[in-house]
Protein backbone atom coordinates (compact mmCIF):
# COMPACT_ATOMS: atom_id res chain seq x y z
CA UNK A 1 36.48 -81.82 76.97
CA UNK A 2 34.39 -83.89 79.01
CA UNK A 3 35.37 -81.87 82.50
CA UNK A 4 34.54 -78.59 80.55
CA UNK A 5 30.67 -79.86 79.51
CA UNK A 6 30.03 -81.15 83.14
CA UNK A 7 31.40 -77.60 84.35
CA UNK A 8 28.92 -75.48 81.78
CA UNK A 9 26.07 -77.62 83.15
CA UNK A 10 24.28 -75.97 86.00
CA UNK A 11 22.17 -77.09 89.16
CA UNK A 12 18.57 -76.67 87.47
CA UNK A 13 19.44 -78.16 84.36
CA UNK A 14 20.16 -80.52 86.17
CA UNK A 15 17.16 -81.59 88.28
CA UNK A 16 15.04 -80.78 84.89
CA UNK A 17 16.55 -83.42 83.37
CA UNK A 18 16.45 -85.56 86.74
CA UNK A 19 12.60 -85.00 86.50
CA UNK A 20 12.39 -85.75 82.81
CA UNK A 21 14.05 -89.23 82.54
CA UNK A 22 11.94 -90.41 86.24
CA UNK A 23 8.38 -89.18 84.42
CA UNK A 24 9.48 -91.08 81.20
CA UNK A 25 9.90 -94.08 83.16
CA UNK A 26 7.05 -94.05 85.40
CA UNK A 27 4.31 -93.30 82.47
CA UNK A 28 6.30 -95.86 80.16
CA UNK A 29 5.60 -98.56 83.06
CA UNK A 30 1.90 -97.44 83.19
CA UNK A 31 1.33 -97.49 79.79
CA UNK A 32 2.70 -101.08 79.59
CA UNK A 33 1.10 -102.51 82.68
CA UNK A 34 -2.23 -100.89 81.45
CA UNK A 35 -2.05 -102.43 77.78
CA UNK A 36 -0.73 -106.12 79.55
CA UNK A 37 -3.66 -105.59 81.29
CA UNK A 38 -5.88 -105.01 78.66
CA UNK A 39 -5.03 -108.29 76.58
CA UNK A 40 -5.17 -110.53 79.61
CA UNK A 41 -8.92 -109.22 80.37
CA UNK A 42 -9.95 -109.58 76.12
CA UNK A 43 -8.59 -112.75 76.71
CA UNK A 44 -11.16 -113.60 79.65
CA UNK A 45 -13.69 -111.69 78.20
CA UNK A 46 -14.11 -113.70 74.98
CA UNK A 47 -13.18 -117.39 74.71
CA UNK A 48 -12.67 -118.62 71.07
CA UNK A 49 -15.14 -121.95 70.20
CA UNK A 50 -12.92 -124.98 69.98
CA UNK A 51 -13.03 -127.42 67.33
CA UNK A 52 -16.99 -129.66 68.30
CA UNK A 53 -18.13 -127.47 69.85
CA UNK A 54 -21.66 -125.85 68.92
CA UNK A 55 -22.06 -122.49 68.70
CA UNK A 56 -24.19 -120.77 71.14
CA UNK A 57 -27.38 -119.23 70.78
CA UNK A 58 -27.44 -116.17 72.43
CA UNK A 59 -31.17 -115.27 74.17
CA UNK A 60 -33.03 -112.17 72.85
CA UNK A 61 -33.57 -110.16 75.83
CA UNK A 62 -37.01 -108.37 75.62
CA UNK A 63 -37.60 -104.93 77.37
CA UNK A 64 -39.57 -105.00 80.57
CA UNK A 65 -43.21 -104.27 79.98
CA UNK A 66 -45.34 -103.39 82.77
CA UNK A 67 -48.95 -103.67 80.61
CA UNK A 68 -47.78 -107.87 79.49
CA UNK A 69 -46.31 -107.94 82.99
CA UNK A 70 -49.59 -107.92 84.90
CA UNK A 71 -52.37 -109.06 81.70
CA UNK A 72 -54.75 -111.22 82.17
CA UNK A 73 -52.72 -114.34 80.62
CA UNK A 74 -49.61 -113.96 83.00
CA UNK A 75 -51.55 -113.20 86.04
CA UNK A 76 -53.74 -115.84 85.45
CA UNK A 77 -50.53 -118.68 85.35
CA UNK A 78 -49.06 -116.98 88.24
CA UNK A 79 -51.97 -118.11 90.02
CA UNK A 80 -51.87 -121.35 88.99
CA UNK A 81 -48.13 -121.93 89.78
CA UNK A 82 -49.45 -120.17 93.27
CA UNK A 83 -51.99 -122.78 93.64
CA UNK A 84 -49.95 -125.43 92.85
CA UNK A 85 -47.56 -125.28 95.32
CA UNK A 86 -49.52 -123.86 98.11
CA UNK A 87 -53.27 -125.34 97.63
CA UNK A 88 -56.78 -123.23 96.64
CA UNK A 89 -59.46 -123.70 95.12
């Protein structure tokens, strides 16, 4: 029985199914190197606090104003930090 299957089976069939069971492979191991991937960088990404130690603050970033940037006040410390270090009047 088994010499008359392998006889009905022809050439293309063959190489179709060749072709079928390589792609299955190759996008299995890229779906599984991708997601190992993935979980070692979320592990890098975000450490979990230990036990003692204090949480963290995180800093309020403020948008980039070019009016505060060059007032008055700010100018006006510049200069002093300028005349600090390099002399003036």
């Amino acid at each position: 029985m088994y010499d008359q299957a392998r006889a009905q089976t022809d050439t293309a069939t063959y190489y179709i199914v060749i072709a079928y069971f390589l792609s299955l492979v190759a996008i299995g191991n890229i779906m599984l190197l991708s997601l190992f991937t993935a979980i070692l960088l979320q592990n890098f990404e975000d450490p979990e606090p230990e036990e003692g130690d204090e949480p963290v603050e995180e800093v309020k970033k403020e948008k980039f104003n070019i009016k505060k940037f060059f007032s008055k006040e700010t100018l006006g410390k510049f200069s002093a930090i300028f005349y600090n270090i390099f002399g003036g009047p």
